[in-house]
C-alpha atoms as a PDB file:
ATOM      1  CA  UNK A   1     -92.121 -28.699 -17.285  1.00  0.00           C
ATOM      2  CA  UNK A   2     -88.681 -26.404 -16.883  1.00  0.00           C
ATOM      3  CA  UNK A   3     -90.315 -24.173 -18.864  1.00  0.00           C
ATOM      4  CA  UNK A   4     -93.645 -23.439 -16.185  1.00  0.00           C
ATOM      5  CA  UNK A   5     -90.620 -23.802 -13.500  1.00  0.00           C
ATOM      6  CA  UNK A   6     -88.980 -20.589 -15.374  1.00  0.00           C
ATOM      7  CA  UNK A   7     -92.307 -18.814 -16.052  1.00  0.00           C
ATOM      8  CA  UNK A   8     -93.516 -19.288 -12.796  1.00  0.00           C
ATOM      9  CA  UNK A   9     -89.761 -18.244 -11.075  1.00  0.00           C
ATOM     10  CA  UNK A  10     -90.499 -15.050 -13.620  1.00  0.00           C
ATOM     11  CA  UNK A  11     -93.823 -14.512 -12.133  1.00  0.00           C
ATOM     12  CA  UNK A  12     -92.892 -14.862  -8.390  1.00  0.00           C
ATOM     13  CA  UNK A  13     -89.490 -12.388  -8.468  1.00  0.00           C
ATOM     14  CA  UNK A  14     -91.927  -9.489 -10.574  1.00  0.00           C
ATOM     15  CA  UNK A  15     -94.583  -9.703  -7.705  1.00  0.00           C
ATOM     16  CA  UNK A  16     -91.689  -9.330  -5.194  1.00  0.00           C
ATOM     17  CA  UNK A  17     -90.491  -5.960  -6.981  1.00  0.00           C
ATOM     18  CA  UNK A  18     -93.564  -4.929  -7.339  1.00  0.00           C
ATOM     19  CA  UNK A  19     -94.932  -5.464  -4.010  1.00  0.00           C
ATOM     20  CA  UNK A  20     -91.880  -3.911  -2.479  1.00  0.00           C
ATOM     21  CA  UNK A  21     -91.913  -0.619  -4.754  1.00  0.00           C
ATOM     22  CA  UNK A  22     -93.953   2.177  -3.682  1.00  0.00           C
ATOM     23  CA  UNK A  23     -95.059   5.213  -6.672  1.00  0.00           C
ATOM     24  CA  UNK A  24     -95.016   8.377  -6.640  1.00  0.00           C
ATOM     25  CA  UNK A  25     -98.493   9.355  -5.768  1.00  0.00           C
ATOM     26  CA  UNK A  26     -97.806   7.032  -2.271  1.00  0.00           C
ATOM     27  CA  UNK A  27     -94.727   8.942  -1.673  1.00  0.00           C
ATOM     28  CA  UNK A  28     -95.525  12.503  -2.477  1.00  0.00           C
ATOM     29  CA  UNK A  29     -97.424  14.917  -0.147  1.00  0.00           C
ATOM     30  CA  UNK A  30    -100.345  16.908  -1.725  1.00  0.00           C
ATOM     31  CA  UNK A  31    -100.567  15.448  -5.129  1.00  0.00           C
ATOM     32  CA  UNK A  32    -102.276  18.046  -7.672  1.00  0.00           C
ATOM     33  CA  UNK A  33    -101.932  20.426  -5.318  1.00  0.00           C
ATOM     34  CA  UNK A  34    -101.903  23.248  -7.975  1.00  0.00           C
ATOM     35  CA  UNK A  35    -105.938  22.589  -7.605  1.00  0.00           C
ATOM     36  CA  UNK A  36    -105.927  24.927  -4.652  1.00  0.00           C
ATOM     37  CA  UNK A  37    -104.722  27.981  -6.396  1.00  0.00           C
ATOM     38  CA  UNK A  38    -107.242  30.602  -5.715  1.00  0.00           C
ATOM     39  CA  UNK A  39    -108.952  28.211  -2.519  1.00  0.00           C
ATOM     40  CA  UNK A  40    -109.121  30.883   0.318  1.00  0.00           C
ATOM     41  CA  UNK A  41    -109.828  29.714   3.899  1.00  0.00           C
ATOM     42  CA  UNK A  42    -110.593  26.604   3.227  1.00  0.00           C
ATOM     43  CA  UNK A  43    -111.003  25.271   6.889  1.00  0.00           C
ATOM     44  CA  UNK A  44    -110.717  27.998   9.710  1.00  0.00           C
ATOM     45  CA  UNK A  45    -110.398  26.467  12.929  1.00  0.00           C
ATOM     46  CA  UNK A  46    -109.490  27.582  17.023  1.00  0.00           C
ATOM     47  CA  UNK A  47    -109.848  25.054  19.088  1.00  0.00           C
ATOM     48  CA  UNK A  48    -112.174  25.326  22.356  1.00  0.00           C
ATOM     49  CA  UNK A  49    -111.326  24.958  25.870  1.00  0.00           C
ATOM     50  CA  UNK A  50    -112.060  21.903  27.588  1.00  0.00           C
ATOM     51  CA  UNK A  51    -112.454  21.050  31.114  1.00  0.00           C
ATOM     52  CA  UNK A  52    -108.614  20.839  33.072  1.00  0.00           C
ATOM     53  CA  UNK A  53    -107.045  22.732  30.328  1.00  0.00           C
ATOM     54  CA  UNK A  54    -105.055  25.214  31.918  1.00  0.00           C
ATOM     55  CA  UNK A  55    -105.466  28.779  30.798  1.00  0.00           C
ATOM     56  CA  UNK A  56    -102.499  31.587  31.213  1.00  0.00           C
ATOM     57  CA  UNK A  57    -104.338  35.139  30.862  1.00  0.00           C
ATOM     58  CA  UNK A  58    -102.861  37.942  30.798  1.00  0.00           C
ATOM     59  CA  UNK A  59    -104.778  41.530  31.215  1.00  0.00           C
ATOM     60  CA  UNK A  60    -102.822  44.832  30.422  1.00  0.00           C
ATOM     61  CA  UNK A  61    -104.180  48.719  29.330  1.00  0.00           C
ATOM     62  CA  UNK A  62    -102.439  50.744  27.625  1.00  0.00           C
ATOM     63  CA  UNK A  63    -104.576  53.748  28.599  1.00  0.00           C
ATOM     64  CA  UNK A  64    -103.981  53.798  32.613  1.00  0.00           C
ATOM     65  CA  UNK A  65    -101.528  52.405  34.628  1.00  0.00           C
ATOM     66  CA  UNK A  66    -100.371  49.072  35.009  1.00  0.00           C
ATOM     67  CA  UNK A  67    -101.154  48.858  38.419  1.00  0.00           C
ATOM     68  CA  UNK A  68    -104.949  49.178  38.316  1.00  0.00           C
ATOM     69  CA  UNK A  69    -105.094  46.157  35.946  1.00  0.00           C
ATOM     70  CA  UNK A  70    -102.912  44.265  38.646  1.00  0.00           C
ATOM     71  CA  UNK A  71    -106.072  43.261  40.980  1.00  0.00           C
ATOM     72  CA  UNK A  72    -106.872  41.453  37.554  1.00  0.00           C
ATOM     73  CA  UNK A  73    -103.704  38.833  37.635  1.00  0.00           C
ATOM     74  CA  UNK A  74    -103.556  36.019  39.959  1.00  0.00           C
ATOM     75  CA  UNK A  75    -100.891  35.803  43.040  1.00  0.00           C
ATOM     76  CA  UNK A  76     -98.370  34.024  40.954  1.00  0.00           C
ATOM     77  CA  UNK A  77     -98.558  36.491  37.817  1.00  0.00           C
ATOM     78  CA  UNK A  78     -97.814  39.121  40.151  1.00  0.00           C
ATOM     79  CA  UNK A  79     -94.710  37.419  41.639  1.00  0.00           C
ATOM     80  CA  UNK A  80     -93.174  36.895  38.726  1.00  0.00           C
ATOM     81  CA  UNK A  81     -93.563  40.262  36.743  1.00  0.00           C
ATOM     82  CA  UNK A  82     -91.677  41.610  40.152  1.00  0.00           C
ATOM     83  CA  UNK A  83     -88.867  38.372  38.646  1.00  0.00           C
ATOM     84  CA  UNK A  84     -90.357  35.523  40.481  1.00  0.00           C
ATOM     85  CA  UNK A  85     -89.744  32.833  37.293  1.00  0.00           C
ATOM     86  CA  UNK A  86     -92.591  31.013  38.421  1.00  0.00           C
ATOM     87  CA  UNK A  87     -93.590  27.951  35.755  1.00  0.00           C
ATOM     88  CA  UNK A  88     -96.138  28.676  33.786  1.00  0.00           C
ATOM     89  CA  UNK A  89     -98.515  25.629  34.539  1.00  0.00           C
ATOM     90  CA  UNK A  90     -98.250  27.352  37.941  1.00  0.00           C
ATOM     91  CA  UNK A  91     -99.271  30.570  36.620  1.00  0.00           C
ATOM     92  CA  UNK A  92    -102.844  29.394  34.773  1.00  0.00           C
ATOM     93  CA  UNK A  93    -106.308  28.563  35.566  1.00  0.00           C
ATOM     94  CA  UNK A  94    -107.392  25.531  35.460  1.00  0.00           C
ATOM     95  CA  UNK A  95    -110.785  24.818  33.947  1.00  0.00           C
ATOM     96  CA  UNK A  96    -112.941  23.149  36.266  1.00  0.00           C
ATOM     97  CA  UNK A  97    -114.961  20.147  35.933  1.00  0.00           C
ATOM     98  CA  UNK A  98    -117.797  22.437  36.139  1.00  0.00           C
ATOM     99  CA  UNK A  99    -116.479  24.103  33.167  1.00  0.00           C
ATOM    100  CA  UNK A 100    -115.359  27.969  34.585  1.00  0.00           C
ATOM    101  CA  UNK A 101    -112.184  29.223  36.374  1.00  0.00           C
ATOM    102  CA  UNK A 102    -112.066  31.578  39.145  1.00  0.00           C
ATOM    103  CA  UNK A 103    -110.715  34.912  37.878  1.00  0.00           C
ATOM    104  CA  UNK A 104    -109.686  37.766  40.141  1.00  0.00           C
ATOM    105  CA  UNK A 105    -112.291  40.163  40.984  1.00  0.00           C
ATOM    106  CA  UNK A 106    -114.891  38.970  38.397  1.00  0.00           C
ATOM    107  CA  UNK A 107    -114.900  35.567  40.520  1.00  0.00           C
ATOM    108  CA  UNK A 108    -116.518  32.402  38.318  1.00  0.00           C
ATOM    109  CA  UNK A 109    -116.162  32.552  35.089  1.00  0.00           C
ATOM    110  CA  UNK A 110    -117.455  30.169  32.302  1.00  0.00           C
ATOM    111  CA  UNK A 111    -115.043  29.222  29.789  1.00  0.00           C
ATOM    112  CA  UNK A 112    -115.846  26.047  28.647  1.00  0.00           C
ATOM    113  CA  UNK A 113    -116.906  25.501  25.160  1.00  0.00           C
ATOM    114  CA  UNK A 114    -115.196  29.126  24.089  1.00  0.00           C
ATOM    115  CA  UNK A 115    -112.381  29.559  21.908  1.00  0.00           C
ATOM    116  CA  UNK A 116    -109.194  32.041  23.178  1.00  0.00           C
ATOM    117  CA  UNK A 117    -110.584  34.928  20.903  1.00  0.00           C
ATOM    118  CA  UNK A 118    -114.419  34.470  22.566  1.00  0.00           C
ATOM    119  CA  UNK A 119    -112.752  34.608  25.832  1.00  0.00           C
ATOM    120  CA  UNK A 120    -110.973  37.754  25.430  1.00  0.00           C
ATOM    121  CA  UNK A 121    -113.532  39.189  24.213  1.00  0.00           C
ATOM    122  CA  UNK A 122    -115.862  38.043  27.440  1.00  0.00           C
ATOM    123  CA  UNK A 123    -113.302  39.439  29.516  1.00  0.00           C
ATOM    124  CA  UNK A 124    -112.324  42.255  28.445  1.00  0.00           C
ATOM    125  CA  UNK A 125    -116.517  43.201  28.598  1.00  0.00           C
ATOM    126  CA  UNK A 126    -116.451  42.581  32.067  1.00  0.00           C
ATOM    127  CA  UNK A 127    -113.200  43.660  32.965  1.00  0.00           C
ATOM    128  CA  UNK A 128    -114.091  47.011  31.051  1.00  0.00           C
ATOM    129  CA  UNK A 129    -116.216  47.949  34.075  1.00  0.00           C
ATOM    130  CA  UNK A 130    -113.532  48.419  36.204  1.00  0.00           C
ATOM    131  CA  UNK A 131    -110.491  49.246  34.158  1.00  0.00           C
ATOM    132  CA  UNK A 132    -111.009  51.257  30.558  1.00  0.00           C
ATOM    133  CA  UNK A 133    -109.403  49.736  27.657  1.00  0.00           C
ATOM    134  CA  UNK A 134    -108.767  46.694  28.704  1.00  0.00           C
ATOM    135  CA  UNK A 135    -106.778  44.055  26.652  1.00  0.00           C
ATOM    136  CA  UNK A 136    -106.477  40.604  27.589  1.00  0.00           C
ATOM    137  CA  UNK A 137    -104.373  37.845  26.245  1.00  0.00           C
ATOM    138  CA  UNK A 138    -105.289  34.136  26.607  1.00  0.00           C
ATOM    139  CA  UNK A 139    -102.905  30.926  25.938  1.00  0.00           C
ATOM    140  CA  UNK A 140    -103.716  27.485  26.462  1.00  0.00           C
ATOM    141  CA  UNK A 141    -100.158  26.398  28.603  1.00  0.00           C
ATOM    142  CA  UNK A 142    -101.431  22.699  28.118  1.00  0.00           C
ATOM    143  CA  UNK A 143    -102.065  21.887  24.518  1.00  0.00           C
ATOM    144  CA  UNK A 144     -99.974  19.203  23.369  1.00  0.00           C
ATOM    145  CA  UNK A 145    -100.454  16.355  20.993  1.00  0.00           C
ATOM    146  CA  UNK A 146     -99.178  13.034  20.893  1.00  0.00           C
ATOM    147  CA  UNK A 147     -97.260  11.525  18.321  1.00  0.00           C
ATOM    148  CA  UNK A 148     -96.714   7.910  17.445  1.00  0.00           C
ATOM    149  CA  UNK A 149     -95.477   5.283  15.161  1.00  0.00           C
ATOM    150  CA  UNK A 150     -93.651   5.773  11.985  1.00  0.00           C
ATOM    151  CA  UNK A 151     -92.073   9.418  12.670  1.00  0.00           C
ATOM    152  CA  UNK A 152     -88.640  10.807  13.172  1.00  0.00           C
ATOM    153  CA  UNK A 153     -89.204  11.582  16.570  1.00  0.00           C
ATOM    154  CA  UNK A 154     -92.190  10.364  18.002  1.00  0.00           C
ATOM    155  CA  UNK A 155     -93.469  11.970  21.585  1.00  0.00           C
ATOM    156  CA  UNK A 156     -95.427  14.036  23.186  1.00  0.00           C
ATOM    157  CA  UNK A 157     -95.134  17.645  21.403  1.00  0.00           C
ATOM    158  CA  UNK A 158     -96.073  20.886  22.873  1.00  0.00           C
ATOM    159  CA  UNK A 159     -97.632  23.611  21.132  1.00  0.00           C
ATOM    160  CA  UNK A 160     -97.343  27.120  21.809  1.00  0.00           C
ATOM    161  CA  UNK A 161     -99.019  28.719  19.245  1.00  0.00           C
ATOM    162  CA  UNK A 162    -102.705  28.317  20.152  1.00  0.00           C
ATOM    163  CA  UNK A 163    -103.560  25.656  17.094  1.00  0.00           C
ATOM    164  CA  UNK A 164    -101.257  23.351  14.913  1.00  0.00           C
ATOM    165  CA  UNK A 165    -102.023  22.001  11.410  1.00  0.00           C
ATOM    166  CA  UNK A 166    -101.117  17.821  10.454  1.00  0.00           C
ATOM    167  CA  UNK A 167     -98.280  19.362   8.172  1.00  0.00           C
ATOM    168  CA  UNK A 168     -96.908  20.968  11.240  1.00  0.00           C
ATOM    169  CA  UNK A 169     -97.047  18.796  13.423  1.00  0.00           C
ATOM    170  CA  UNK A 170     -95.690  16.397  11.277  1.00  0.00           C
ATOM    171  CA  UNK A 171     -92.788  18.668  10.967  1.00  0.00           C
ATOM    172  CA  UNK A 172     -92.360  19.059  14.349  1.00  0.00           C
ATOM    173  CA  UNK A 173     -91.580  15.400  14.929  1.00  0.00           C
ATOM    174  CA  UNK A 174     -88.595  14.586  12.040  1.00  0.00           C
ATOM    175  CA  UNK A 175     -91.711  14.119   9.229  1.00  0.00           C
ATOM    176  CA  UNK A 176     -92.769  10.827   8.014  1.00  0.00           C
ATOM    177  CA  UNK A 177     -90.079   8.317   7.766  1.00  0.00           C
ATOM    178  CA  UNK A 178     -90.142   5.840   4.138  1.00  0.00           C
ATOM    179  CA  UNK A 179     -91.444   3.109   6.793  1.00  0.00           C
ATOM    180  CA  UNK A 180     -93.769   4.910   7.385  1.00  0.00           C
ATOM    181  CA  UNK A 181     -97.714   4.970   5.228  1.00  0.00           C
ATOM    182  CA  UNK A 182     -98.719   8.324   3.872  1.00  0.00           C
ATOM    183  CA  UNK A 183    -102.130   7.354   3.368  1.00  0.00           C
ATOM    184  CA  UNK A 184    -103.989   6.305   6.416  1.00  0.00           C
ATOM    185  CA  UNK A 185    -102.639   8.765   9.419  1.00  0.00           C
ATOM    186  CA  UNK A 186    -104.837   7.754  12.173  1.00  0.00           C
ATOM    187  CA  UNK A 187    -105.884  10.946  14.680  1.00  0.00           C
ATOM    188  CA  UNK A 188    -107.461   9.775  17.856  1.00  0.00           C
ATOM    189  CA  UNK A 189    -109.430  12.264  19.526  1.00  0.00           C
ATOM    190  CA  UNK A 190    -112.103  12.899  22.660  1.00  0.00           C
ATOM    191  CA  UNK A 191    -115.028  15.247  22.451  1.00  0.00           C
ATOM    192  CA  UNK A 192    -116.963  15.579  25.847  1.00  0.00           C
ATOM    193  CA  UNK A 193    -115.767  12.260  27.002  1.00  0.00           C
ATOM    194  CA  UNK A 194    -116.331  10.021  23.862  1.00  0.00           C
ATOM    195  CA  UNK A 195    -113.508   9.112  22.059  1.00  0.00           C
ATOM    196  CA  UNK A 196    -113.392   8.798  17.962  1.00  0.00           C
ATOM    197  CA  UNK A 197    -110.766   7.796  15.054  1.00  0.00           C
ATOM    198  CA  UNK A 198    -110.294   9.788  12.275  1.00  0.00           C
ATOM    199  CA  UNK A 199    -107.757   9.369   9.213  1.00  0.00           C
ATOM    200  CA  UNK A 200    -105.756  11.899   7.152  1.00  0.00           C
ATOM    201  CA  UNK A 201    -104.285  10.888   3.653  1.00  0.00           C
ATOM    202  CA  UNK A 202    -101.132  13.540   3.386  1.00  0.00           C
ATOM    203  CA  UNK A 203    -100.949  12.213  -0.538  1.00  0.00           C
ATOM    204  CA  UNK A 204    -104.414  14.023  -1.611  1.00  0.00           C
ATOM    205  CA  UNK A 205    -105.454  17.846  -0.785  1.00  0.00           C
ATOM    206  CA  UNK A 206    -108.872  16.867   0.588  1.00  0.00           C
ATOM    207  CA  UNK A 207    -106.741  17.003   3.452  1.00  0.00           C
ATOM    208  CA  UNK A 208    -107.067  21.060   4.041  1.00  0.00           C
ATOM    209  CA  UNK A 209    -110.959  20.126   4.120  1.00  0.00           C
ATOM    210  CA  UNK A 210    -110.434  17.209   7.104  1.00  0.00           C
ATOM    211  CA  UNK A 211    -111.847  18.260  10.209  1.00  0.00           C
ATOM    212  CA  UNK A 212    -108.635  16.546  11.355  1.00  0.00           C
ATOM    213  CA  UNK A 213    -106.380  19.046   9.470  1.00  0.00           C
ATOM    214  CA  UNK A 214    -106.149  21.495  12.659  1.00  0.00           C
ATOM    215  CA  UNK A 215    -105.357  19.173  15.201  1.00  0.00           C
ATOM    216  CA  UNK A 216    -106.757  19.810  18.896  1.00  0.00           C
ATOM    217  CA  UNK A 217    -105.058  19.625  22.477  1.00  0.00           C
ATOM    218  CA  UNK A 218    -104.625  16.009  23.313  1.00  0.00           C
ATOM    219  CA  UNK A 219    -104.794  14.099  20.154  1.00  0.00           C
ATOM    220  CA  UNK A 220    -102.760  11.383  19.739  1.00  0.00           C
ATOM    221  CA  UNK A 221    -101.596  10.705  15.979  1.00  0.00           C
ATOM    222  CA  UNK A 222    -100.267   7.477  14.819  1.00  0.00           C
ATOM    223  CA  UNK A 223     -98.509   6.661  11.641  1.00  0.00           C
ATOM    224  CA  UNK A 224     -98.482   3.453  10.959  1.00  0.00           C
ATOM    225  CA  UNK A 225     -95.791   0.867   9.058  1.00  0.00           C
ATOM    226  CA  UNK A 226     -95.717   0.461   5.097  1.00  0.00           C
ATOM    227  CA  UNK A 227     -96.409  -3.220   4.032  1.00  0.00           C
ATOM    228  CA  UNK A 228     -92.918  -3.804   3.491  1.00  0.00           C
ATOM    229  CA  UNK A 229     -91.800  -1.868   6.737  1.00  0.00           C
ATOM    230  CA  UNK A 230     -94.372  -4.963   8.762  1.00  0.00           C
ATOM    231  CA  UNK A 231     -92.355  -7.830   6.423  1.00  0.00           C
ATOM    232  CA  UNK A 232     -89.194  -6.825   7.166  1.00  0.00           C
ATOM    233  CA  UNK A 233     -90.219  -6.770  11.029  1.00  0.00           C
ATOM    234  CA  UNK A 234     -91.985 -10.435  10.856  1.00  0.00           C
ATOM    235  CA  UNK A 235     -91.956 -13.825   9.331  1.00  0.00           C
ATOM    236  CA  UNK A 236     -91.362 -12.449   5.755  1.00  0.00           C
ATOM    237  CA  UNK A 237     -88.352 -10.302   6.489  1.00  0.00           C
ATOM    238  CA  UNK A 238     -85.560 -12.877   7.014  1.00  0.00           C
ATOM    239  CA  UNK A 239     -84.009 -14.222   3.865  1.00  0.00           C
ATOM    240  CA  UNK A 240     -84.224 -17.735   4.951  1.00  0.00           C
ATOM    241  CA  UNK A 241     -88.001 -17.258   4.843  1.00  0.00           C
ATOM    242  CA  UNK A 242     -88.388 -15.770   1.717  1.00  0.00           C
ATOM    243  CA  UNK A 243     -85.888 -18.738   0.549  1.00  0.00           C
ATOM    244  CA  UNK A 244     -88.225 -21.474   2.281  1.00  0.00           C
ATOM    245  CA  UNK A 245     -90.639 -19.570   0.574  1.00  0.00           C
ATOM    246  CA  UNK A 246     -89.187 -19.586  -2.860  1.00  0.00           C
ATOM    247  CA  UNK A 247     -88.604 -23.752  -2.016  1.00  0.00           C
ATOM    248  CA  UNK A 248     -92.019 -24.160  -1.347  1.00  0.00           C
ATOM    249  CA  UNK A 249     -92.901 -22.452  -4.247  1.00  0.00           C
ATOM    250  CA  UNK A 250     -91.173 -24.759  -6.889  1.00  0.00           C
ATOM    251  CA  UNK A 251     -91.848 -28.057  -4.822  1.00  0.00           C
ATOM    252  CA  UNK A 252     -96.079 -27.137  -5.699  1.00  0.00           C
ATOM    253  CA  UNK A 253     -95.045 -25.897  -9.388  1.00  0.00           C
ATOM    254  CA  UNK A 254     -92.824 -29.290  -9.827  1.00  0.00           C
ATOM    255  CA  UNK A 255     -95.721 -31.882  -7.857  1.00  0.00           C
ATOM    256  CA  UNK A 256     -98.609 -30.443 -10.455  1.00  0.00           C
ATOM    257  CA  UNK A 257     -96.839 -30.567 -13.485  1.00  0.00           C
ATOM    258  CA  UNK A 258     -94.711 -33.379 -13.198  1.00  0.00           C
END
C-alpha cells in the first residue's frame, strides 16, 4: 500500500513540474526562422482609410512658389505654418460617413477605400491642374491600436508611421511578459462595420504570412495569461489549495487500496 502512496506522490509532484514548465519553442519568437532567408515581400500591406479617420495632407511644389499651393491647405494649416501650433487632430479632414472629405478648391473628394499612396496620387492629378508639380503628403493623425492583457504596458498606442507590424507593436508596449501566452495573440478587428477575431502565434514564422501581421487603425490586441499565470490568480494558486489538494489526493489513493 505505502508503496502506490509513494508512486502515486511521485506521479502527482512530476505532473506539477511539468505542467508549470514552459519549452523553448513556447518561449521563443520565430522558431526556424532561418526558413525565411531569401523570402522577399512576403506580405505588403497599407492600410485604407475608413470613414472618421482623420486625414492631415499636406500639398507643397517645389517648382513655383509656396504661396500658390496655399489655396490648397485648410484655414488651420495656414495658421500654423505662420506659428499658430494648432493640434494636429485640428488640422485634418475628417472622412465622412459618406466616405469623402472636403478639400480646398477641389471641394468633395472620395477617399474612402484608398490607401495614403492612392490618395496622393488622386490629388496630386487634380491638384496638377492648377498648380504644376504638385506633391502632396498624406498621414492618418488617428491610427492607433489598442493593446491589452499580458504586456508590459498595455494601452492605447499611437502610430505615426502610416502602418505597424505585431513585432512592433509588441515592442511598443514593454513586449510580452512570461505571464503572458505566445501562441494565441488574439487581434480584434472591424471591416465596414462587422467585427472579426483573428490570432497570431509569435512562436512560428507563418506569422509574416497572417493577414494580421500589419495591424490596422483601431485594432485592439489582447494577450492573454499562460496556464500557470490563471492558477496562480485562482483557486489553484494558494498553497493551502494545492495542499488540500495534495490531502485529497492520498485520502482516494489510501480508501482504494486499503
Amino acid at each position: 500500500m505505502y508503496k502506490s502512496i509513494r508512486k502515486a506522490l511521485c506521479f502527482l509532484f512530476l505532473g506539477i513540474i511539468v505542467t508549470s514548465c514552459a519549452t523553448k519553442d513556447q518561449v521563443v519568437y520565430f522558431n526556424e526562422v532561418e526558413n525565411l532567408e531569401g523570402e522577399v515581400n512576403l506580405l505588403e500591406y497599407e492600410p485604407k482609410i475608413e470613414r472618421n479617420d482623420v486625414l492631415r495632407i499636406n500639398v507643397s511644389s517645389s517648382s513655383v512658389n509656396e504661396e500658390l499651393v496655399q489655396p490648397f491647405q485648410n484655414s488651420q494649416q495656414r495658421q500654423g505654418s505662420s506659428g499658430g501650433g494648432q493640434n494636429q487632430s485640428l488640422s485634418g479632414y475628417l472622412v465622412s460617413p459618406e466616405g469623402t472629405i472636403n478639400f480646398p478648391v477641389l471641394g468633395s473628394v472620395v477617399v474612402e477605400g484608398l490607401t495614403r499612396t492612392q490618395i496622393q496620387e488622386k490629388l496630386e492629378k487634380q491638384i496638377s491642374e492648377y498648380v504644376k508639380d504638385p506633391v502632396v503628403d498624406v498621414r492618418i493623425v488617428n491610427f492607433s491600436v489598442t493593446v491589452l492583457g499580458e504586456v508590459g504596458s498595455p494601452g492605447r498606442v499611437q502610430i505615426t508611421d502610416g502602418r505597424v507590424t505585431m513585432p512592433e507593436l509588441l515592442a511598443m508596449s514593454g513586449d510580452i511578459t512570461y505571464t503572458g501566452k505566445r501562441q494565441n495573440i488574439r487581434v480584434i478587428r472591424e471591416v465596414d462595420g462587422v467585427k472579426s477575431v483573428g490570432f497570431i502565434d509569435m512562436t512560428e514564422i507563418d506569422l509574416f504570412k497572417s493577414p494580421y501581421f500589419y495591424l490596422k487603425q483601431n485594432d485592439i490586441v489582447y494577450v492573454e495569461p499562460t496556464y500557470a499565470r490563471m492558477k496562480s490568480a485562482g483557486f489553484f494558486g494558494s498553497p493551502g489549495a494545492i495542499l488540500g489538494l495534495v490531502s485529497s489526493t492520498l485520502s482516494l489513493i489510501f480508501i482504494f487500496t486499503r
